[in-house]
C-alpha atoms as a PDB file:
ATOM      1  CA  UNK A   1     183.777 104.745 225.428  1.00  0.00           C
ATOM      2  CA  UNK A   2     186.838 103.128 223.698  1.00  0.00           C
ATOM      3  CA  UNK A   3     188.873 105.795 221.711  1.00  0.00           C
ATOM      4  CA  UNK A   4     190.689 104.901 217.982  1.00  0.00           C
ATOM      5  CA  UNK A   5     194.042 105.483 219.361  1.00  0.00           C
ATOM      6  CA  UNK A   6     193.141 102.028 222.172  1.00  0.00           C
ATOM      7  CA  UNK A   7     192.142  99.924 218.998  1.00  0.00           C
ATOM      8  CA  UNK A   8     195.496 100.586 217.810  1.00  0.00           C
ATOM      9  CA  UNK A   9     197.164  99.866 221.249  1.00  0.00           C
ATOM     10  CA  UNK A  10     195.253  96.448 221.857  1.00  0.00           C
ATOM     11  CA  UNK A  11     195.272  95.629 217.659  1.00  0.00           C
ATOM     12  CA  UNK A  12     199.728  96.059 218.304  1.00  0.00           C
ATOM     13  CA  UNK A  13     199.353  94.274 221.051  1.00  0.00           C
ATOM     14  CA  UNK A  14     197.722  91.393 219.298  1.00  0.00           C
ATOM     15  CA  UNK A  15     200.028  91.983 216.189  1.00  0.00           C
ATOM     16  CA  UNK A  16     197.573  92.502 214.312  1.00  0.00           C
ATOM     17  CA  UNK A  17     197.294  95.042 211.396  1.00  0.00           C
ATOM     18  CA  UNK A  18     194.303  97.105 210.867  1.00  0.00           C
ATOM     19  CA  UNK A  19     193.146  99.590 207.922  1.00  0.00           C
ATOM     20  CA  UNK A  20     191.405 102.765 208.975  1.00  0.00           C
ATOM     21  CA  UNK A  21     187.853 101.045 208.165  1.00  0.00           C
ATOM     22  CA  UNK A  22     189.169  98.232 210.685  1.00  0.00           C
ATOM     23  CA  UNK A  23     189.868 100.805 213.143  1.00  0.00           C
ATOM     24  CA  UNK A  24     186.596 102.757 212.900  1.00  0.00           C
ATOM     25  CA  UNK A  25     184.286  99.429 212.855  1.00  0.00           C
ATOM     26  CA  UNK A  26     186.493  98.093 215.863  1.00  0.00           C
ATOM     27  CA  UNK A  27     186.080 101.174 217.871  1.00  0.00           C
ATOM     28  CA  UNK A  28     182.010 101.004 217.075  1.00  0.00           C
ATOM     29  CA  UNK A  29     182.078  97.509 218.048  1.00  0.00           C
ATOM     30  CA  UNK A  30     183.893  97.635 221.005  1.00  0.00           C
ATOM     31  CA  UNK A  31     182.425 100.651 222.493  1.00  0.00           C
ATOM     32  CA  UNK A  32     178.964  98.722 222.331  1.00  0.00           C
ATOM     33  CA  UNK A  33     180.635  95.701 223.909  1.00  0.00           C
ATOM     34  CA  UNK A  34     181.630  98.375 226.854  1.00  0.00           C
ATOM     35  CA  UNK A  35     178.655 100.032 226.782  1.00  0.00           C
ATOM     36  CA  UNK A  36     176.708  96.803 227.868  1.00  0.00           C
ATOM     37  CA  UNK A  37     178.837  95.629 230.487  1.00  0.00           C
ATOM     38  CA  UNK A  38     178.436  99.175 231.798  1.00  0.00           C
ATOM     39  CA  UNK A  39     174.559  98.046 231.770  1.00  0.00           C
ATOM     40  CA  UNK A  40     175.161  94.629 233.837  1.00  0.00           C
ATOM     41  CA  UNK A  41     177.067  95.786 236.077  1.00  0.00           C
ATOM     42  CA  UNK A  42     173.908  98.241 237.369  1.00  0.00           C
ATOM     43  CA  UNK A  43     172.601  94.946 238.354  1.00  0.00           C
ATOM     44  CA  UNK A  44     172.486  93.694 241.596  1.00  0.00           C
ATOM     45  CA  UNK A  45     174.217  90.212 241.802  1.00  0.00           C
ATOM     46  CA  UNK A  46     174.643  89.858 245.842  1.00  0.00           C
ATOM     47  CA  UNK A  47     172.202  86.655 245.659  1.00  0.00           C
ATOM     48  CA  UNK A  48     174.149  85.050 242.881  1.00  0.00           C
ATOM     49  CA  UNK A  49     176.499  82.509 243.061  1.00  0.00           C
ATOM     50  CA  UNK A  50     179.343  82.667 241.044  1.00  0.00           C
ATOM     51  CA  UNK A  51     179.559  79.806 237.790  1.00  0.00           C
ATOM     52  CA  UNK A  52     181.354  79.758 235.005  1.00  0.00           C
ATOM     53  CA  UNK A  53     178.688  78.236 232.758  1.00  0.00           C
ATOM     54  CA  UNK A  54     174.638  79.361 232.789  1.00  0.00           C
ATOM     55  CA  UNK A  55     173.809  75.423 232.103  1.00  0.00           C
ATOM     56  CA  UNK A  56     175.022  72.361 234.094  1.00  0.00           C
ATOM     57  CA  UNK A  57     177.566  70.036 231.721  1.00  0.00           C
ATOM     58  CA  UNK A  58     178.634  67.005 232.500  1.00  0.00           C
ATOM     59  CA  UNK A  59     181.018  64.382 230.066  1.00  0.00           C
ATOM     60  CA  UNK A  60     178.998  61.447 228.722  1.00  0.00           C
ATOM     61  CA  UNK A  61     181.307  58.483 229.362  1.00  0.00           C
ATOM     62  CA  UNK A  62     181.380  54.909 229.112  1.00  0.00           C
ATOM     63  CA  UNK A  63     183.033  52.593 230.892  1.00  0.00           C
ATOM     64  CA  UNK A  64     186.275  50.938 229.691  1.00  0.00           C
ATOM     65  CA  UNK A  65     186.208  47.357 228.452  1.00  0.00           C
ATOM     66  CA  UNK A  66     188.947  45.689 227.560  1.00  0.00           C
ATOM     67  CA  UNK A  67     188.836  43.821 224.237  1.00  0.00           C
ATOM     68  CA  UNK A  68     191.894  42.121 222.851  1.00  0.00           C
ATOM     69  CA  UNK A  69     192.424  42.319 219.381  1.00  0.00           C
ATOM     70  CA  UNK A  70     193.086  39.169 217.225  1.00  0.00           C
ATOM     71  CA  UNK A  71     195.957  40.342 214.785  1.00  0.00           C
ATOM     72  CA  UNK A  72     198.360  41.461 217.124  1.00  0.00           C
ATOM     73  CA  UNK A  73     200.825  40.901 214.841  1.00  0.00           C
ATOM     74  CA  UNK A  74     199.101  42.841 212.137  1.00  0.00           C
ATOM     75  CA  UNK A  75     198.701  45.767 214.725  1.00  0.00           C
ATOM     76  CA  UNK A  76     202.762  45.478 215.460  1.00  0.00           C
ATOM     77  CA  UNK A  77     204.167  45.369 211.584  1.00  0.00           C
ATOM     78  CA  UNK A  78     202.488  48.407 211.288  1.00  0.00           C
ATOM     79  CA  UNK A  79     204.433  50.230 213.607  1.00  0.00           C
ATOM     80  CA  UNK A  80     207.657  52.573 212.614  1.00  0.00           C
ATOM     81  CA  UNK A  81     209.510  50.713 215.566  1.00  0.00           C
ATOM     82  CA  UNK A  82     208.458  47.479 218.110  1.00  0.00           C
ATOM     83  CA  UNK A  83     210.808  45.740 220.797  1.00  0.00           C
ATOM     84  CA  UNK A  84     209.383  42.053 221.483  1.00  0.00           C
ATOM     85  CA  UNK A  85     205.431  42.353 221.965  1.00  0.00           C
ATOM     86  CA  UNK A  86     205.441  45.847 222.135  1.00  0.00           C
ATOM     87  CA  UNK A  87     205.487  49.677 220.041  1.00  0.00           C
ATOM     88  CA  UNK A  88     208.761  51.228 220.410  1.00  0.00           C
ATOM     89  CA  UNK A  89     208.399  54.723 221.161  1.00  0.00           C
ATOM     90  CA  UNK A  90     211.264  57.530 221.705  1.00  0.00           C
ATOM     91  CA  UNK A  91     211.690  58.409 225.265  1.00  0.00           C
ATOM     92  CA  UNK A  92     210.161  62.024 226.584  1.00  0.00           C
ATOM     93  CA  UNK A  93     211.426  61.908 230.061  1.00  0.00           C
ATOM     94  CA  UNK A  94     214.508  62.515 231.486  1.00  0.00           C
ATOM     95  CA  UNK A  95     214.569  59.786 234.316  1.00  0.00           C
ATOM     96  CA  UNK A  96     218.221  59.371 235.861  1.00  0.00           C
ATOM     97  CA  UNK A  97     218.412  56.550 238.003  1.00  0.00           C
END
């Protein structure tokens, strides 16, 4: 059982500012969160194996293909900066030679 006076403690940690209704719903809510993961962990779970998802997922790709654009030019007038052929970007890296 979570107690009003933890609300508060985790609600300032969060910076957050709750009214007393906030409070008193929070504690409620919380407690029932507690309250159930009191419940799973009477399970036994030896068998198991740990996952961090309860379905496989897997990214959908495709495969790169390179296709040159015609307007190269149109591409390159567009950008803020461009030395010769290419964009002009500001440098992130440190790199001392």
């Amino acid at each position: 059982m979570i107690d009003r006076e933890q609300v508060r403690k985790v609600a300032l940690l969060a910076r957050l500012e709750l009214t007393p209704q906030e409070e008193e719903q929070f504690t409620t809510q919380l407690s029932s969160i507690l309250d159930y993961f009191e419940q799973l962990s009477e399970l036994d779970v030896t068998d198991v194996p740990p996952t961090a998802r309860a379905i496989e997922v897997k990214n959908v790709t495709r495969p790169d293909e390179l296709q040159p654009y015609q307007e190269r030019a149109a591409i390159l007038s567009s950008a803020p900066e461009q030395e010769g052929e290419y964009f002009k970007v500001p440098q992130i890296l440190n790199v001392e030679e």
